[in-house]
Protein backbone atom coordinates (compact mmCIF):
# COMPACT_ATOMS: atom_id res chain seq x y z
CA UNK A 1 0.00 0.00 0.00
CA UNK A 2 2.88 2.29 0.57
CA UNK A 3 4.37 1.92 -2.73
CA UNK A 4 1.44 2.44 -4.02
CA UNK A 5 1.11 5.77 -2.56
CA UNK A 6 4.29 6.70 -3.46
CA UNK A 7 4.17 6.12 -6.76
CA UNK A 8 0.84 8.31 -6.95
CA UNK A 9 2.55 11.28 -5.27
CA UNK A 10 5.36 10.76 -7.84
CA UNK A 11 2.85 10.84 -10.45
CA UNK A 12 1.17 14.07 -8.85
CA UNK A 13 3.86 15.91 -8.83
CA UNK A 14 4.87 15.23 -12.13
CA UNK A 15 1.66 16.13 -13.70
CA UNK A 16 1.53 19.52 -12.15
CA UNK A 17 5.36 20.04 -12.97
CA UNK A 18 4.70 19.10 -16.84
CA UNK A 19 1.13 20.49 -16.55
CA UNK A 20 2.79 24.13 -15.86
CA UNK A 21 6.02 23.54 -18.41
CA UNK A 22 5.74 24.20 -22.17
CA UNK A 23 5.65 20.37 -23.56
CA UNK A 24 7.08 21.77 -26.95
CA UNK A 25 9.99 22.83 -25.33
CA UNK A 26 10.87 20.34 -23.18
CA UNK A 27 10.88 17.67 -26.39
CA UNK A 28 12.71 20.31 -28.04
CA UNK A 29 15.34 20.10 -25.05
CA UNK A 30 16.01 16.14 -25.79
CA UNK A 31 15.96 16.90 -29.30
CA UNK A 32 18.53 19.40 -29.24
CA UNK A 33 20.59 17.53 -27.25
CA UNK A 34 24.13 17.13 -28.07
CA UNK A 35 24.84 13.55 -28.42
CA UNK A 36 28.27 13.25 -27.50
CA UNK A 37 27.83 14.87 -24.25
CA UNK A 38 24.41 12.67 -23.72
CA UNK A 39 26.34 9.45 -24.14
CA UNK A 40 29.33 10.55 -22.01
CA UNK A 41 27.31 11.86 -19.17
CA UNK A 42 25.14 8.80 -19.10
CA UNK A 43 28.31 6.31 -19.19
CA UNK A 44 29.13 7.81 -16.42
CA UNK A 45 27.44 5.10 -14.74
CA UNK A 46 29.72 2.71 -15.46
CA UNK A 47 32.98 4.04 -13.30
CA UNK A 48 30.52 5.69 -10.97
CA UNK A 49 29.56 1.41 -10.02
CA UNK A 50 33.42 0.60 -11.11
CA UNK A 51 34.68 3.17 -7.88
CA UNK A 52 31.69 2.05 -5.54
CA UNK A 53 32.24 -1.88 -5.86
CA UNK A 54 35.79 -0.95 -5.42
CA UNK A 55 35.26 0.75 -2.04
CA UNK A 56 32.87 -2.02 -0.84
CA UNK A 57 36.21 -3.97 -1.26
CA UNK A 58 38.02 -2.02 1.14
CA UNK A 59 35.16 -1.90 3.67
CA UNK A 60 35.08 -5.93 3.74
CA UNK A 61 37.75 -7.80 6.25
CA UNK A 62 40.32 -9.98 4.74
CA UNK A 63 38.72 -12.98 5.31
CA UNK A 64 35.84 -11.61 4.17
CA UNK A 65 36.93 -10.45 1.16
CA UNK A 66 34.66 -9.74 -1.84
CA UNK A 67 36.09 -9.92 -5.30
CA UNK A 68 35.20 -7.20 -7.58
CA UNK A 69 32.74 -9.42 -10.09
CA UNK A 70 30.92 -10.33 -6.77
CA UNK A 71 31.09 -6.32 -5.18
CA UNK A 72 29.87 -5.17 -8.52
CA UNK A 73 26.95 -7.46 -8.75
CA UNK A 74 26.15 -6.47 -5.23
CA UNK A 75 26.09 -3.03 -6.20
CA UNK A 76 23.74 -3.20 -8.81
CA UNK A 77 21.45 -5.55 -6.84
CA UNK A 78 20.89 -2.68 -4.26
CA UNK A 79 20.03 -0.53 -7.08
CA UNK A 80 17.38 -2.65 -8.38
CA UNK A 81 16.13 -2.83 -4.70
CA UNK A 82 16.26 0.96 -4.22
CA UNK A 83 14.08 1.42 -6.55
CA UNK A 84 11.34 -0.85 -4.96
CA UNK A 85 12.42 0.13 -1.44
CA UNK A 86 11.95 3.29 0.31
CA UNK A 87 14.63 5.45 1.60
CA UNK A 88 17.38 3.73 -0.24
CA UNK A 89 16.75 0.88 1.58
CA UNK A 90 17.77 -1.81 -1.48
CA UNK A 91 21.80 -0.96 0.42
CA UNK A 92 20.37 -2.30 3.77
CA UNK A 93 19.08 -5.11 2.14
CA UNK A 94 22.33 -5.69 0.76
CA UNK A 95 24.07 -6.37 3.94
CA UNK A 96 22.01 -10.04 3.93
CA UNK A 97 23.84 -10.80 0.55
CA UNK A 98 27.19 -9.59 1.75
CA UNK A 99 26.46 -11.89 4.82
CA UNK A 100 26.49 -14.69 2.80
CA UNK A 101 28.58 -13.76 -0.16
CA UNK A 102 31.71 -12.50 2.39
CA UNK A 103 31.24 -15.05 5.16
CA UNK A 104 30.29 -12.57 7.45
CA UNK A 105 28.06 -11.97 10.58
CA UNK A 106 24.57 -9.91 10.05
CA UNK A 107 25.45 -7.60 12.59
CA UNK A 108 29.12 -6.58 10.41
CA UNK A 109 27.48 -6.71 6.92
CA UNK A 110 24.88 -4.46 8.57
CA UNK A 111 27.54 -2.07 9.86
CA UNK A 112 29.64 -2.27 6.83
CA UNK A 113 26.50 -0.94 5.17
CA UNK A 114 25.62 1.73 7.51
CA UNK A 115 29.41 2.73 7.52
CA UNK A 116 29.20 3.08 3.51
CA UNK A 117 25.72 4.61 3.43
CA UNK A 118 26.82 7.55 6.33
CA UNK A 119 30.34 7.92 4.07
CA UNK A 120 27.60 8.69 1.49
CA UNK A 121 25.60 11.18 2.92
CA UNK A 122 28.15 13.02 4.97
CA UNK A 123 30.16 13.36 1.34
CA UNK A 124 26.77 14.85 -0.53
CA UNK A 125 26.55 17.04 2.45
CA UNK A 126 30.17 17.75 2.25
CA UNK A 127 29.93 19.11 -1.06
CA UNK A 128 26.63 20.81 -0.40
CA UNK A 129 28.02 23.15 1.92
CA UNK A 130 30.86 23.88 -0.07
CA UNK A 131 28.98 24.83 -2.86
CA UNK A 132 26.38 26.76 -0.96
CA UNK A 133 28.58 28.59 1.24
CA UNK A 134 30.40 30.45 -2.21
CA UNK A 135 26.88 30.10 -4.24
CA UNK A 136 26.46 34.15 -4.89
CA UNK A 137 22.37 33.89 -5.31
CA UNK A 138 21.54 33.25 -1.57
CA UNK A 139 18.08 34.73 -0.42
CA UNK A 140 16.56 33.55 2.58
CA UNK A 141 15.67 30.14 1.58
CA UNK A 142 19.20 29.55 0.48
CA UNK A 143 20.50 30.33 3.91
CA UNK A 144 18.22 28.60 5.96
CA UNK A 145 19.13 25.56 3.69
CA UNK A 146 22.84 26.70 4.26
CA UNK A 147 22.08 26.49 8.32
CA UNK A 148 20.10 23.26 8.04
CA UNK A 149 22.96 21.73 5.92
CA UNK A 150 25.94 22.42 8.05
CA UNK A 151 23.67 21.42 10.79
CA UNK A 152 23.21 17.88 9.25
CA UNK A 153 27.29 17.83 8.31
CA UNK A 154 28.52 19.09 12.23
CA UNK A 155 25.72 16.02 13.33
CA UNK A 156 26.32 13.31 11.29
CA UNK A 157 30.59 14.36 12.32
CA UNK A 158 29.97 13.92 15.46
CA UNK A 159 27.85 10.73 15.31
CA UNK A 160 30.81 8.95 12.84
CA UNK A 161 33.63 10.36 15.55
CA UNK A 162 32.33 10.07 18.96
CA UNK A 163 30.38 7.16 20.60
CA UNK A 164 29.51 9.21 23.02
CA UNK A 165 27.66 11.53 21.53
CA UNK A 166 26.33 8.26 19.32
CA UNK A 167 25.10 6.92 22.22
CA UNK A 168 22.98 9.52 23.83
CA UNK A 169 21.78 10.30 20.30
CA UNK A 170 20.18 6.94 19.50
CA UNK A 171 19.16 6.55 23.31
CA UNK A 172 17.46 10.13 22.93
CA UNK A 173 15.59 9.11 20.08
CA UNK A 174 14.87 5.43 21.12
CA UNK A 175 13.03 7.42 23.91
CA UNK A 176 10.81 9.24 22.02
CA UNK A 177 10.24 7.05 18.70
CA UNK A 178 7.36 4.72 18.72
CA UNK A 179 7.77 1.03 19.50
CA UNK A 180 8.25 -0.48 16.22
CA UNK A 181 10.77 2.15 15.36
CA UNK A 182 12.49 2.34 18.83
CA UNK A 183 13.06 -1.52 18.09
CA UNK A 184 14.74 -0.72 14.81
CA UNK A 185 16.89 1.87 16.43
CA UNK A 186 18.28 -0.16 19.28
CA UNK A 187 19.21 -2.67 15.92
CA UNK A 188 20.89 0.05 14.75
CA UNK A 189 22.46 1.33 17.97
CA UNK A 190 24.32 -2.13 18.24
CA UNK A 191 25.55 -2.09 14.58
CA UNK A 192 26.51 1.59 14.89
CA UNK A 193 28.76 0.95 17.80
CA UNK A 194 30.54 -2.61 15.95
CA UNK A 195 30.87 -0.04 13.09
CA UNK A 196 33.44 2.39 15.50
CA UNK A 197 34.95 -0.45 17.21
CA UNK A 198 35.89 -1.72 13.35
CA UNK A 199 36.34 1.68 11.40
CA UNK A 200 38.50 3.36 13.82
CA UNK A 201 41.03 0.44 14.76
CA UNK A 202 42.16 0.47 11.56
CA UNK A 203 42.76 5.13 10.66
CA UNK A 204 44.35 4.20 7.38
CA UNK A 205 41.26 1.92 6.11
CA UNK A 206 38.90 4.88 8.06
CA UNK A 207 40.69 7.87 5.80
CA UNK A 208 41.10 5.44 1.98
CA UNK A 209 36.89 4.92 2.33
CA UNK A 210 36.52 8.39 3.40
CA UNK A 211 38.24 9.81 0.41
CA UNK A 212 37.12 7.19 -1.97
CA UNK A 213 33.67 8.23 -0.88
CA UNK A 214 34.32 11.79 -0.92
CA UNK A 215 35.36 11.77 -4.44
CA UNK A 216 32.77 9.27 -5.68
CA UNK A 217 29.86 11.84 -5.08
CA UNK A 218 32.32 14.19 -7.16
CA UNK A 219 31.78 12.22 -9.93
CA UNK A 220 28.18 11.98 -9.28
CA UNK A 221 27.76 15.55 -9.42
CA UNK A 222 30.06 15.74 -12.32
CA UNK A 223 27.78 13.79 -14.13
CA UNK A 224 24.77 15.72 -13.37
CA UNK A 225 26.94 19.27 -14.57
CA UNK A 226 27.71 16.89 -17.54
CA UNK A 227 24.00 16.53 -18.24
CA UNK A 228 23.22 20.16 -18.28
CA UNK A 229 26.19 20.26 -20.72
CA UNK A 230 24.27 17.56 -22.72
CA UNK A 231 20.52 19.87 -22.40
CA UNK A 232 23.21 22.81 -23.81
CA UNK A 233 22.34 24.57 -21.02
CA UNK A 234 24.94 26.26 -18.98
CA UNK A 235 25.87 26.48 -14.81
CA UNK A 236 28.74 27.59 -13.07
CA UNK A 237 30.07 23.95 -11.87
CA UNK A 238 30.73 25.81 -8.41
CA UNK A 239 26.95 26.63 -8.39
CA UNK A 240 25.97 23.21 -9.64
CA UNK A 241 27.83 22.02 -6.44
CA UNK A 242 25.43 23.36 -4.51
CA UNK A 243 21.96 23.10 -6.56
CA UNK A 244 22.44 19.26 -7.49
CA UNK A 245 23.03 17.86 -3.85
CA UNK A 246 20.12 19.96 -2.71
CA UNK A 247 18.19 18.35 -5.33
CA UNK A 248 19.21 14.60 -4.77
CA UNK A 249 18.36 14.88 -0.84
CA UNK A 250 15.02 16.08 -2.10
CA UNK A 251 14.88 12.94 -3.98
CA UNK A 252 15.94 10.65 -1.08
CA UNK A 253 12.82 11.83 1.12
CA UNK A 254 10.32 8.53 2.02
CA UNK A 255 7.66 10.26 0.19
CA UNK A 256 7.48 9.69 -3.71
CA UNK A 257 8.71 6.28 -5.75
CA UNK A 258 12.68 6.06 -6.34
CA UNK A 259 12.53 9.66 -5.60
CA UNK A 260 10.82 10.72 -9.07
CA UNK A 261 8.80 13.50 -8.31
CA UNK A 262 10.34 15.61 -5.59
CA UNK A 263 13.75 15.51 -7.36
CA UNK A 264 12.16 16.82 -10.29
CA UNK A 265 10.41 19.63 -8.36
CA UNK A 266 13.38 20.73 -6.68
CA UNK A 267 15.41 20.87 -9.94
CA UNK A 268 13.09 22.96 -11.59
CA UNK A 269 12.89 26.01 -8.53
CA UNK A 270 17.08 25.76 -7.46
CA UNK A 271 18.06 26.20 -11.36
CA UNK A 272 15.36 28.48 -12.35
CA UNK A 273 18.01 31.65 -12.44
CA UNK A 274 19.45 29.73 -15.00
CA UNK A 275 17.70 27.99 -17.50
CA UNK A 276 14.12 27.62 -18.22
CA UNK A 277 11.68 24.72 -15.83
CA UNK A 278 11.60 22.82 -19.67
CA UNK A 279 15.32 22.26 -19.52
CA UNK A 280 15.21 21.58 -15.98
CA UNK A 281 12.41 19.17 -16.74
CA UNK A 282 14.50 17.30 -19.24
CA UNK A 283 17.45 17.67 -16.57
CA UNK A 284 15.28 15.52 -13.88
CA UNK A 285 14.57 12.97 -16.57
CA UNK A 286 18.25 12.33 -17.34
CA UNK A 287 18.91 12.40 -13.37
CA UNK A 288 16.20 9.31 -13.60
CA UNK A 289 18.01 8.07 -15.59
CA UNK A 290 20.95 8.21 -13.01
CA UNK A 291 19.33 5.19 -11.15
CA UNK A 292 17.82 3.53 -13.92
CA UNK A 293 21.06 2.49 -15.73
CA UNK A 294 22.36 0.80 -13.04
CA UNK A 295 19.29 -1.15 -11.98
CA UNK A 296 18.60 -2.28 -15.20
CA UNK A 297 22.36 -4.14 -15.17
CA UNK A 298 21.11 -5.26 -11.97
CA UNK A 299 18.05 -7.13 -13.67
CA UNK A 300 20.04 -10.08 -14.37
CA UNK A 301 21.22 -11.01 -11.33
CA UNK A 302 18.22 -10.50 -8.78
CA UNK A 303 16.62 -13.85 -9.45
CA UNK A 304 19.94 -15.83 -8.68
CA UNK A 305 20.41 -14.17 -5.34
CA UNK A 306 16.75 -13.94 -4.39
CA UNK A 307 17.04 -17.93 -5.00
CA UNK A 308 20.50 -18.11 -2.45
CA UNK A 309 18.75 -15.87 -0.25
CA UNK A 310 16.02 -18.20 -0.29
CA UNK A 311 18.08 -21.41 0.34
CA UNK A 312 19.46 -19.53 3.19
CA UNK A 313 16.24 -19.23 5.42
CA UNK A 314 16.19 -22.70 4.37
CA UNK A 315 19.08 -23.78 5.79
CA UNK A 316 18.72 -21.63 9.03
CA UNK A 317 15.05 -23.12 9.37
């Protein structure tokens, strides 16, 4: 039933978005399209899954150890899951594959997981604020976002540093969360504190995911700059920076399906000083696109491990 409704809202706000755009112009933006740039911004894809499988590498323990056929299959599993899954939740679900595929326990494939997906977010924040804090059109929207983004960086710092702070955080919020979701975060207390205890023995492992992750949402917003190159539209990449991360957290809130609708919406209002909503428009079909790619090379491999994962309960039963 929740899908469901997500994929209305998705719809909704599409039809209002293409309801209030001139549809002659936004075919005209695919059709003018340069096609060099189209193809090498969408191949982008391919070392964009090349760099990730490569980090889940380095986040596995030696004798654990994924090779990268297996860490790239993995990676486009979860991206056929995400986009059946709210939240992104197709890399959670990957943790019961790695379990199995790495010889590890649940509880470190879950951490593993929630050490990659935090590496994620803090590096799209990371770049966020660095691209809002020298974006030159900032009214009072822009700074409140500014505010609420640092905020969000400084927090999710101190929850990846200190386990401390980790700990009255998810006993804070245990506290006030109803019961089903208190249970999930006491799940996710435990595998956030095996996560330090892992991460932090080893600083030289800690820093090479860091900065893998760090530049691998470079390349992500590189490719979305590289798709406004494709729409020949034009952005200051500095500015893009700070409009495209804005736009994918839009997309990552529970609300619409695979993010398809709010992404869309927020593309169209952030670059609005600089092309027209029927470019944008186009833009947030190419960013689609984005997760579409890599879910589609994911197709072939879902039935093979929903049929191990299968034979596992069967086992443990």
């Amino acid at each position: 039933m929740k899908k469901l409704v997500s994929i209305l809202v998705s719809l909704a706000i599409l039809a209002v978005i293409y309801w209030r755009i001139d549809h002659v112009k936004l075919l005209a933006a695919f059709a003018n399209a340069d096609p060099a740039w189209l193809i090498a911004s969408l191949a982008m894809v391919i070392p964009l899954t090349m760099f990730t499988s490569w980090r889940l590498q380095q986040l596995m323990p030696e004798r654990g150890q994924l090779s990268f056929g297996e860490a790239n299959k993995l990676i486009l599993l979860a991206s056929v899951l995400n986009l059946v899954l709210p939240s992104k939740m197709g890399d959670i679900a990957k943790s019961y594959f790695m379990r199995d595929k790495g010889n590890l326990t649940g509880s470190l494939a879950l951490s593993l997981v929630v050490f990659e997906k935090a590496c994620d977010m803090l590096s799209l924040l990371l770049w966020c604020v660095f691209g809002l804090l020298i974006y030159p059109h900032k009214d009072a929207l822009f700074w409140a976002m500014t505010v609420a983004v640092v905020g969000s960086l400084l927090m999710g710092i101190l929850l990846l540093g200190s386990t401390t702070f980790a700990n009255f955080f998810f006993k804070t919020s245990e506290r006030f969360a109803p019961e089903k979701v208190a249970a999930k975060l006491g799940k996710l207390k435990e595998s956030w504190n095996q996560m330090h205890g892992y991460f932090w023995a080893s600083k030289r492992q800690l820093a090479k995911v860091v900065l893998t992750s760090v530049f691998i949402w470079f390349l992500h917003l590189l490719q979305i700059w590289m798709f406004i190159l494709a729409l020949k539209a034009w952005v200051p990449f500095l500015s893009n920076l700070a409009l495209s991360p804005l736009a994918i957290l839009a997309g990552l809130l529970p609300l619409t399906f695979a993010g398809v609708g709010t992404r869309d919406a927020a593309l169209v209002l952030f670059y609005a000083p600089f092309f027209p909503a029927p470019t944008a428009a186009a833009l947030g079909v190419l960013c689609t696109g984005r997760y579409l790619l890599p879910a589609i090379g994911g197709l072939p491999f879902l039935s093979q491990y929903l049929r191990s994962a299968t034979e596992a309960r069967r086992r443990e039963a």
